[in-house]
C-alpha atoms as a PDB file:
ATOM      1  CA  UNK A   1     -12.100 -12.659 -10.170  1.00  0.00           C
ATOM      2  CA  UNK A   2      -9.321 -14.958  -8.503  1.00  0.00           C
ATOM      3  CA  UNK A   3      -6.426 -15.743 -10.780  1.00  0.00           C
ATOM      4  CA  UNK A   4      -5.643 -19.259 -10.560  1.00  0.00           C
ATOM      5  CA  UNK A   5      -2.028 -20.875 -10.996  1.00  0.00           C
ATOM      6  CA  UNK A   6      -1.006 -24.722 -11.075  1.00  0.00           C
ATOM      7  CA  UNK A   7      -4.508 -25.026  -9.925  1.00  0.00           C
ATOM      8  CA  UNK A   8      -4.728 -23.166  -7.192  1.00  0.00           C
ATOM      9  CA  UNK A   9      -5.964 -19.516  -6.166  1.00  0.00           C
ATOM     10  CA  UNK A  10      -2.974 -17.227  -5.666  1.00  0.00           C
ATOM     11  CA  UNK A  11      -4.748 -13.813  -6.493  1.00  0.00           C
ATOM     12  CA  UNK A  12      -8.104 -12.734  -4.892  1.00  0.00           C
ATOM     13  CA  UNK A  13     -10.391  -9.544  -5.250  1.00  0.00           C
ATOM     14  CA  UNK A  14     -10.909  -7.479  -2.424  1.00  0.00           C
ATOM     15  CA  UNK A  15     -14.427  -8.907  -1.913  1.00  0.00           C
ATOM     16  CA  UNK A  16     -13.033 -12.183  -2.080  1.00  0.00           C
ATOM     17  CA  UNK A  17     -10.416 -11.861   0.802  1.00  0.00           C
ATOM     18  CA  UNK A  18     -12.700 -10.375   2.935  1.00  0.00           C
ATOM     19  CA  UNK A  19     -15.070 -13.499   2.773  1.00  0.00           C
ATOM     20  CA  UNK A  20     -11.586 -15.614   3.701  1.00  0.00           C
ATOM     21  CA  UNK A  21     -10.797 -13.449   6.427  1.00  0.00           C
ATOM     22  CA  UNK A  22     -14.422 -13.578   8.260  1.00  0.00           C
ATOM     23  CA  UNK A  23     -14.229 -17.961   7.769  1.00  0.00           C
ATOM     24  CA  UNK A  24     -10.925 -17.535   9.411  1.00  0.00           C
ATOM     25  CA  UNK A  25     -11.830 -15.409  11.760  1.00  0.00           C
ATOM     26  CA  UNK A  26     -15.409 -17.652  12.294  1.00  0.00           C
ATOM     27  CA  UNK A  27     -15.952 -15.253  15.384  1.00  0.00           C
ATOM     28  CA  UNK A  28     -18.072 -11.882  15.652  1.00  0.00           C
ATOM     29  CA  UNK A  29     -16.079  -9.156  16.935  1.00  0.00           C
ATOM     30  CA  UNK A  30     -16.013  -7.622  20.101  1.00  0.00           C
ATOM     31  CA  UNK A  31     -14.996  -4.121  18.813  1.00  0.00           C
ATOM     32  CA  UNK A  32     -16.857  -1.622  18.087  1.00  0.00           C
ATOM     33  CA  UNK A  33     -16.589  -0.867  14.140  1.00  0.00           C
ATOM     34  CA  UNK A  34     -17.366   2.761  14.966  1.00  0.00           C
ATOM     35  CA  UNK A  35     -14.119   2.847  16.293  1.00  0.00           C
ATOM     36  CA  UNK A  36     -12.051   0.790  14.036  1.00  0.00           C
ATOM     37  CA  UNK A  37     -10.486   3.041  11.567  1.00  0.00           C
ATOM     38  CA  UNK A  38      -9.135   5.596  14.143  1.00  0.00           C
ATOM     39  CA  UNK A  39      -7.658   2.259  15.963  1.00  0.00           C
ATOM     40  CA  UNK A  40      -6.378   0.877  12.518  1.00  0.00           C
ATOM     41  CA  UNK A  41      -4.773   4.287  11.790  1.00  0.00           C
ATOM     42  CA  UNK A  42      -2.950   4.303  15.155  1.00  0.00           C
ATOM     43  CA  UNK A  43      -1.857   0.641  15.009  1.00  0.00           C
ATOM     44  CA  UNK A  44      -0.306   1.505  11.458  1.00  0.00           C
ATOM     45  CA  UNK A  45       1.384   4.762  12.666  1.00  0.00           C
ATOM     46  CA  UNK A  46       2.767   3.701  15.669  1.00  0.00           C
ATOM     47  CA  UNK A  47       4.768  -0.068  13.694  1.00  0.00           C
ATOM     48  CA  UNK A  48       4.422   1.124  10.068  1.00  0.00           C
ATOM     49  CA  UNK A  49       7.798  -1.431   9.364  1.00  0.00           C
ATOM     50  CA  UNK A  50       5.803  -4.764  10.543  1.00  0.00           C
ATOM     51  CA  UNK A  51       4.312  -6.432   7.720  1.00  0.00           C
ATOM     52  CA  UNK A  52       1.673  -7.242   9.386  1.00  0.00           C
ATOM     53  CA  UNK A  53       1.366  -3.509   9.890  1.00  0.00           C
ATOM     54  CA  UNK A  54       1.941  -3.066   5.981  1.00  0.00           C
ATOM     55  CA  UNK A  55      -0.974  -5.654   5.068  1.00  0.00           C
ATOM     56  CA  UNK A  56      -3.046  -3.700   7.129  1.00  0.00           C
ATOM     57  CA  UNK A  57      -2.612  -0.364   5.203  1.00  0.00           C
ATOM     58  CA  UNK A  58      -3.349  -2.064   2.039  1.00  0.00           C
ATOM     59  CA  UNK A  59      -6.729  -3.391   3.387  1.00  0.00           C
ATOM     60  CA  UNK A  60      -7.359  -0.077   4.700  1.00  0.00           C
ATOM     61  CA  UNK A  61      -6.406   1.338   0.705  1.00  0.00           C
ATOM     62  CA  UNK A  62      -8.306  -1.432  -0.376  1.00  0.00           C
ATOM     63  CA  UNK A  63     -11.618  -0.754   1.522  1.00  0.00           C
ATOM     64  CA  UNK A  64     -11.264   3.610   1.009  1.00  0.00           C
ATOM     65  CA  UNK A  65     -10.798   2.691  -2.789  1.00  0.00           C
ATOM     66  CA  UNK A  66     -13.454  -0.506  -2.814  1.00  0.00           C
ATOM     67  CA  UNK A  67     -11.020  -2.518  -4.325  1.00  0.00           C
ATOM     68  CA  UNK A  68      -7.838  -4.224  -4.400  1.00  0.00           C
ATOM     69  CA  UNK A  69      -5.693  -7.424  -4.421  1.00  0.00           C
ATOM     70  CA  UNK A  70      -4.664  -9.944  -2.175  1.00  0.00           C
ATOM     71  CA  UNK A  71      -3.031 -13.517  -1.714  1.00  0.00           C
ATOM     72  CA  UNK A  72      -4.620 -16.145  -0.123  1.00  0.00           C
ATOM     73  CA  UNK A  73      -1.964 -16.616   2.292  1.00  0.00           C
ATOM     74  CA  UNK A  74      -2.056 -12.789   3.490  1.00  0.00           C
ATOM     75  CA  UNK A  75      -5.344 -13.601   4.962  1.00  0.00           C
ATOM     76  CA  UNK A  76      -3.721 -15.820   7.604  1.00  0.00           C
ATOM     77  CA  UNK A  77      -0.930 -13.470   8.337  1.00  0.00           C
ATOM     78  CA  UNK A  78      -3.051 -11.757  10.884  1.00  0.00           C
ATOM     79  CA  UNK A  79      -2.663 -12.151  14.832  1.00  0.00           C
ATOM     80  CA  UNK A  80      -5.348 -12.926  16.353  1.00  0.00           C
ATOM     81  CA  UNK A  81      -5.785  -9.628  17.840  1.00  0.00           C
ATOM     82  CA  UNK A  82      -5.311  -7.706  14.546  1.00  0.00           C
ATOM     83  CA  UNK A  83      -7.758  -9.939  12.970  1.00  0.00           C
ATOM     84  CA  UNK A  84     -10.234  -8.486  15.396  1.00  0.00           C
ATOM     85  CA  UNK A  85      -9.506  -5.465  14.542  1.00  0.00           C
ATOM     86  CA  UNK A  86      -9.422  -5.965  10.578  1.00  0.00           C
ATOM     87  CA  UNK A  87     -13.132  -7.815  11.134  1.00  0.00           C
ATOM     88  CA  UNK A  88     -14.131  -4.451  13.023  1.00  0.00           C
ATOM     89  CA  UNK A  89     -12.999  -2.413  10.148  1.00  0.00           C
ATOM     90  CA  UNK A  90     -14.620  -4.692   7.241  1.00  0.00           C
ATOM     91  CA  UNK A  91     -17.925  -4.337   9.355  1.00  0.00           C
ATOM     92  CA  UNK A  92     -17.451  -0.250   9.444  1.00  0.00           C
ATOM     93  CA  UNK A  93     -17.169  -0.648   6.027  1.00  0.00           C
ATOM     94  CA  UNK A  94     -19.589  -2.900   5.235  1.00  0.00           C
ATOM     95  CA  UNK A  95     -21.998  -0.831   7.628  1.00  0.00           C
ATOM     96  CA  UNK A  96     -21.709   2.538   6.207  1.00  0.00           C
ATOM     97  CA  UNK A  97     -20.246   4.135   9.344  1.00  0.00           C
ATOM     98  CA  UNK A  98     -18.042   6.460   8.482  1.00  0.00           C
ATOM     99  CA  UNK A  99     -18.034   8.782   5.203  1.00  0.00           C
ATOM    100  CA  UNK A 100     -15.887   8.374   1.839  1.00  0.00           C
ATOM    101  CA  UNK A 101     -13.557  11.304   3.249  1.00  0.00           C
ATOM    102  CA  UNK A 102     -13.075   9.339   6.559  1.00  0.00           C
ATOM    103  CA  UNK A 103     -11.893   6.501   4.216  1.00  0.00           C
ATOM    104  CA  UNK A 104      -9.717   8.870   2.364  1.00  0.00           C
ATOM    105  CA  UNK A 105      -8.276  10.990   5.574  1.00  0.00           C
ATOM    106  CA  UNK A 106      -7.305   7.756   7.299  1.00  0.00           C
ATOM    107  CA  UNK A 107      -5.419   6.238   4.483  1.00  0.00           C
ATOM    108  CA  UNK A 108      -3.159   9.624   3.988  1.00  0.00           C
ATOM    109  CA  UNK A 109      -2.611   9.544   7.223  1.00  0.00           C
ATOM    110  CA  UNK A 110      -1.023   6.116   7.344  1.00  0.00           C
ATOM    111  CA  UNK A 111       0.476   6.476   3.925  1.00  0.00           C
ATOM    112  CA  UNK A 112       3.550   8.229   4.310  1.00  0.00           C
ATOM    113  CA  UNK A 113       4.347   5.592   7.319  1.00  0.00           C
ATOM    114  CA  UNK A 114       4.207   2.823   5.527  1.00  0.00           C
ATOM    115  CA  UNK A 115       6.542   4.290   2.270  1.00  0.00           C
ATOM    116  CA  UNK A 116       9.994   4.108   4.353  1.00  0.00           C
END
């Protein structure tokens, strides 16, 4: 459930933030969502100091772990081409594609990156 302050939503669920992501993105992707987490992994890896970089390893937490926090104003800190690839990775998710230890692999392998 969103936490609300001065009237307006601050703190969303994962489920939540992925809804605001695909009406921001109001497109269907053009990549593959088989291929998504390897891509995410690599994107992390190689710029692990950009925040946009960072955000990205917590949705990637967030979706291994099915669940997780977010502001409402993370969900527009995406490029456009990162969004594309965060909407390909919410559909692997969504879709079943790869398997829990996939989920888990790919966020050890980011995790040490992103801790510096």
């Amino acid at each position: 459930m969103a936490q609300t302050y001065g009237g307006s939503t601050e703190v969303m669920s994962l489920s939540q933030f992925e809804s605001e992501l695909r009406r921001i993105a109001r497109f269907e992707t053009n990549l593959p969502a088989a291929s998504a987490l390897a891509e995410v992994v690599e994107k992390i890896r190689a710029n692990p100091a950009l925040t946009e970089s960072r955000l990205l390893a917590r949705v990637l937490s967030a979706l291994a772990h099915q669940c997780g926090e977010f502001r409402r104003a993370e969900a527009s800190a995406f490029s456009s081409t990162m969004l594309k690839m965060v909407i390909a990775l919410l559909n692997a998710a969504r879709d079943g594609i790869h398997t829990r230890e996939d989920w888990m692999r790919a966020v050890a392998a980011t995790k040490g990156a992103t801790e510096h």
